[in-house]
C-alpha atoms as a PDB file:
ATOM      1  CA  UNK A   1     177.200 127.156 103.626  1.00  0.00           C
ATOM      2  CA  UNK A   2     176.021 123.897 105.345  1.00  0.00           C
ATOM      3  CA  UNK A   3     175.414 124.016 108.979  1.00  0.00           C
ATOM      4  CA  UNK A   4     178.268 122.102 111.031  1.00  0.00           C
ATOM      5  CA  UNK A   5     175.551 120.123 113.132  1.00  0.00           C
ATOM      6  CA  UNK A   6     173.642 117.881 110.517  1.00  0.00           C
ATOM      7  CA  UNK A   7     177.541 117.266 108.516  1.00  0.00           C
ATOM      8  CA  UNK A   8     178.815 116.526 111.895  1.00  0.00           C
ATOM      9  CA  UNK A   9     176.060 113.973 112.480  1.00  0.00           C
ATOM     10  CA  UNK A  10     176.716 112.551 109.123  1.00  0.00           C
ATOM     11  CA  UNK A  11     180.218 111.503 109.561  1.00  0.00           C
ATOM     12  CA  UNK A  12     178.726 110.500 113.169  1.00  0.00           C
ATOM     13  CA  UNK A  13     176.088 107.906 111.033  1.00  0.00           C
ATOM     14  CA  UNK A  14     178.738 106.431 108.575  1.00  0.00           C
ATOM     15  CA  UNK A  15     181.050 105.431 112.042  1.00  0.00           C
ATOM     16  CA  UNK A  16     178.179 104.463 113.845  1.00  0.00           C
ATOM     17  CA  UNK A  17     175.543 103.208 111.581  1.00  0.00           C
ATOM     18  CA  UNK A  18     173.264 101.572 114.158  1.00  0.00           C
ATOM     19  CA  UNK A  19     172.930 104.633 116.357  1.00  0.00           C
ATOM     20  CA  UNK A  20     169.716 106.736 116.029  1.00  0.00           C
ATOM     21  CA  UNK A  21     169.689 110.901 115.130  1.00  0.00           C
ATOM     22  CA  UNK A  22     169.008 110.753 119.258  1.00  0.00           C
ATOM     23  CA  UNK A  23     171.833 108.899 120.110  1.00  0.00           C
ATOM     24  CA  UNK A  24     174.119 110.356 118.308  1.00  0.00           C
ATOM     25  CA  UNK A  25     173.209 113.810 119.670  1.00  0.00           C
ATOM     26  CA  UNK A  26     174.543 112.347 123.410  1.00  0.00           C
ATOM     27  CA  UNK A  27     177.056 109.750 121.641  1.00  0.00           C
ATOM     28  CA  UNK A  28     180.903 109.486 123.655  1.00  0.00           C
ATOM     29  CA  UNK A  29     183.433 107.457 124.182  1.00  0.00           C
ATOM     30  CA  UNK A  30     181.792 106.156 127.304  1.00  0.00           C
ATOM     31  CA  UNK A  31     178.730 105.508 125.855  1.00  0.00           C
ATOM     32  CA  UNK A  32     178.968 104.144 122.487  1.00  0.00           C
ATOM     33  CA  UNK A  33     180.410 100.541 123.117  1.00  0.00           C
ATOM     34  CA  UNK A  34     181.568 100.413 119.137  1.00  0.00           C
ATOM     35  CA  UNK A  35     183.967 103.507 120.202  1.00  0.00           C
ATOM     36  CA  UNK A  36     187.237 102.320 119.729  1.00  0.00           C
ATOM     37  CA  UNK A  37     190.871 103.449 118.551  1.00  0.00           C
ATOM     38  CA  UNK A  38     189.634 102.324 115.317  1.00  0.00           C
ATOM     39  CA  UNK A  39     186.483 104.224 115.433  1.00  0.00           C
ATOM     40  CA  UNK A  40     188.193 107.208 116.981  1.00  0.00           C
ATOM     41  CA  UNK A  41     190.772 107.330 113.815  1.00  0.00           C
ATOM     42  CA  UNK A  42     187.949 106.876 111.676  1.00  0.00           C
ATOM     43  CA  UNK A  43     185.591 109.827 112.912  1.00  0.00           C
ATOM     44  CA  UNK A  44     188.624 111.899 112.810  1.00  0.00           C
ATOM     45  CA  UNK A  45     189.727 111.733 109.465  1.00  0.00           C
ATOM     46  CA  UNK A  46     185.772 111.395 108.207  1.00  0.00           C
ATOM     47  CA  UNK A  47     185.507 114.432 110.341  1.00  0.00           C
ATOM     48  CA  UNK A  48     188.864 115.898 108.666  1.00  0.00           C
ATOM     49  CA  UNK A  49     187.870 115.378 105.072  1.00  0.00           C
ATOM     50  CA  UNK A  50     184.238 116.662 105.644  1.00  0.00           C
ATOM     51  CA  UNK A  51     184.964 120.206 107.463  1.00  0.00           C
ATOM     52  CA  UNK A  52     188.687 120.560 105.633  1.00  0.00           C
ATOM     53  CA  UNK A  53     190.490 120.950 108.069  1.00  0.00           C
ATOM     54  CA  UNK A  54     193.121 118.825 110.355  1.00  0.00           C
ATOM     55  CA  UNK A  55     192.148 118.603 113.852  1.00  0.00           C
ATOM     56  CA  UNK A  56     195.024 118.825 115.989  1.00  0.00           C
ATOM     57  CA  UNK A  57     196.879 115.315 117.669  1.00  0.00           C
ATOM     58  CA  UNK A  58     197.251 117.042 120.888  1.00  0.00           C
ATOM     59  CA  UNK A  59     192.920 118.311 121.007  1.00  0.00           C
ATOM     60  CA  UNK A  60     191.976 114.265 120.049  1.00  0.00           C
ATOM     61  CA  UNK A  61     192.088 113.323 124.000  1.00  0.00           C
ATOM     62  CA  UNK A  62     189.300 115.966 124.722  1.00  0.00           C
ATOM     63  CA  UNK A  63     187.063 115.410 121.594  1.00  0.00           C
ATOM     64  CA  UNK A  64     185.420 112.045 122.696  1.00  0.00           C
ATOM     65  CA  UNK A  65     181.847 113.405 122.646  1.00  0.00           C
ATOM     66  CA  UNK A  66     179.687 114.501 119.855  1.00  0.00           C
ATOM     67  CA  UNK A  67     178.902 118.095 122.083  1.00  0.00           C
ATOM     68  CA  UNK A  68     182.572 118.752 122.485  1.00  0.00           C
ATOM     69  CA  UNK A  69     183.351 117.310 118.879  1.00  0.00           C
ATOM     70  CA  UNK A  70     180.266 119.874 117.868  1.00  0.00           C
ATOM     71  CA  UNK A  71     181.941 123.004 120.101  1.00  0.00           C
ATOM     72  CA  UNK A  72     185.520 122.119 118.672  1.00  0.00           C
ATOM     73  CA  UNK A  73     184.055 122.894 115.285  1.00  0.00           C
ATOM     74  CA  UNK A  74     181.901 125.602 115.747  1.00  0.00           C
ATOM     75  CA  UNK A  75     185.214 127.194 117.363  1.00  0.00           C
ATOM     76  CA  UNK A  76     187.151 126.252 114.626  1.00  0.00           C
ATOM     77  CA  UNK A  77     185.091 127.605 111.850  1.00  0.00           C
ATOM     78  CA  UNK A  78     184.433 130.702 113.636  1.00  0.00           C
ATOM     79  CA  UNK A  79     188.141 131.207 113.867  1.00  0.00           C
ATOM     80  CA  UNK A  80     188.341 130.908 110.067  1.00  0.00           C
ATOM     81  CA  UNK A  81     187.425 133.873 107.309  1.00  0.00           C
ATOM     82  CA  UNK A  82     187.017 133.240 103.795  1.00  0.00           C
ATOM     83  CA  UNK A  83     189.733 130.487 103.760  1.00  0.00           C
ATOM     84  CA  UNK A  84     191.740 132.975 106.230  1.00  0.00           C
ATOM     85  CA  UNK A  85     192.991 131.395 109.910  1.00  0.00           C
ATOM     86  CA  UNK A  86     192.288 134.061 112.036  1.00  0.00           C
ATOM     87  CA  UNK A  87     195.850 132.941 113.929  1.00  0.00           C
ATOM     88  CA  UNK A  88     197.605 134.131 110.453  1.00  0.00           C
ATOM     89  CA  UNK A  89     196.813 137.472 110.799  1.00  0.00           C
ATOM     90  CA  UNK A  90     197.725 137.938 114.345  1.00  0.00           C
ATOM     91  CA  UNK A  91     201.582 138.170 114.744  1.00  0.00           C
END
């Protein structure tokens, strides 16, 4: 299985193309002048398609950074076995 990280960064690069591996690692909202509602709905559904998953409308305010982006994921995929939301078997 790929690491989340360097596919994360990835989607990061094809949104952002002229920010460095060292940007990107620090890149938000506030910091990335070519961050807009466009480039917001483009990250998202890069971000989407890449980890197969949909990233839900009401967690898109607080994922503006590439850390928080990063910890959303890593949260996400721990959450998930073989295919299997973890939030399916509890009910």
């Amino acid at each position: 299985m790929d690491e989340i990280q360097p596919r994360l960064v990835r989607c990061f690069a094809a949104v952002f193309p002229n920010l460095s591996g060292d940007q990107i690692a620090v890149a938000s909202a506030d910091t990335v002048s070519a961050w807009d509602s466009v480039a917001s709905v483009t990250l998202f559904a890069m971000i989407e398609e890449e980890f197969e998953l949909e990233i839900d409308i009401e967690d898109l305010g607080e994922l503006l950074a590439f850390d928080k982006i990063l910890a959303y994921l890593n949260t996400m995929t721990a959450r998930t076995v073989k295919g299997h939301s973890f939030d399916s078997w509890v009910q």
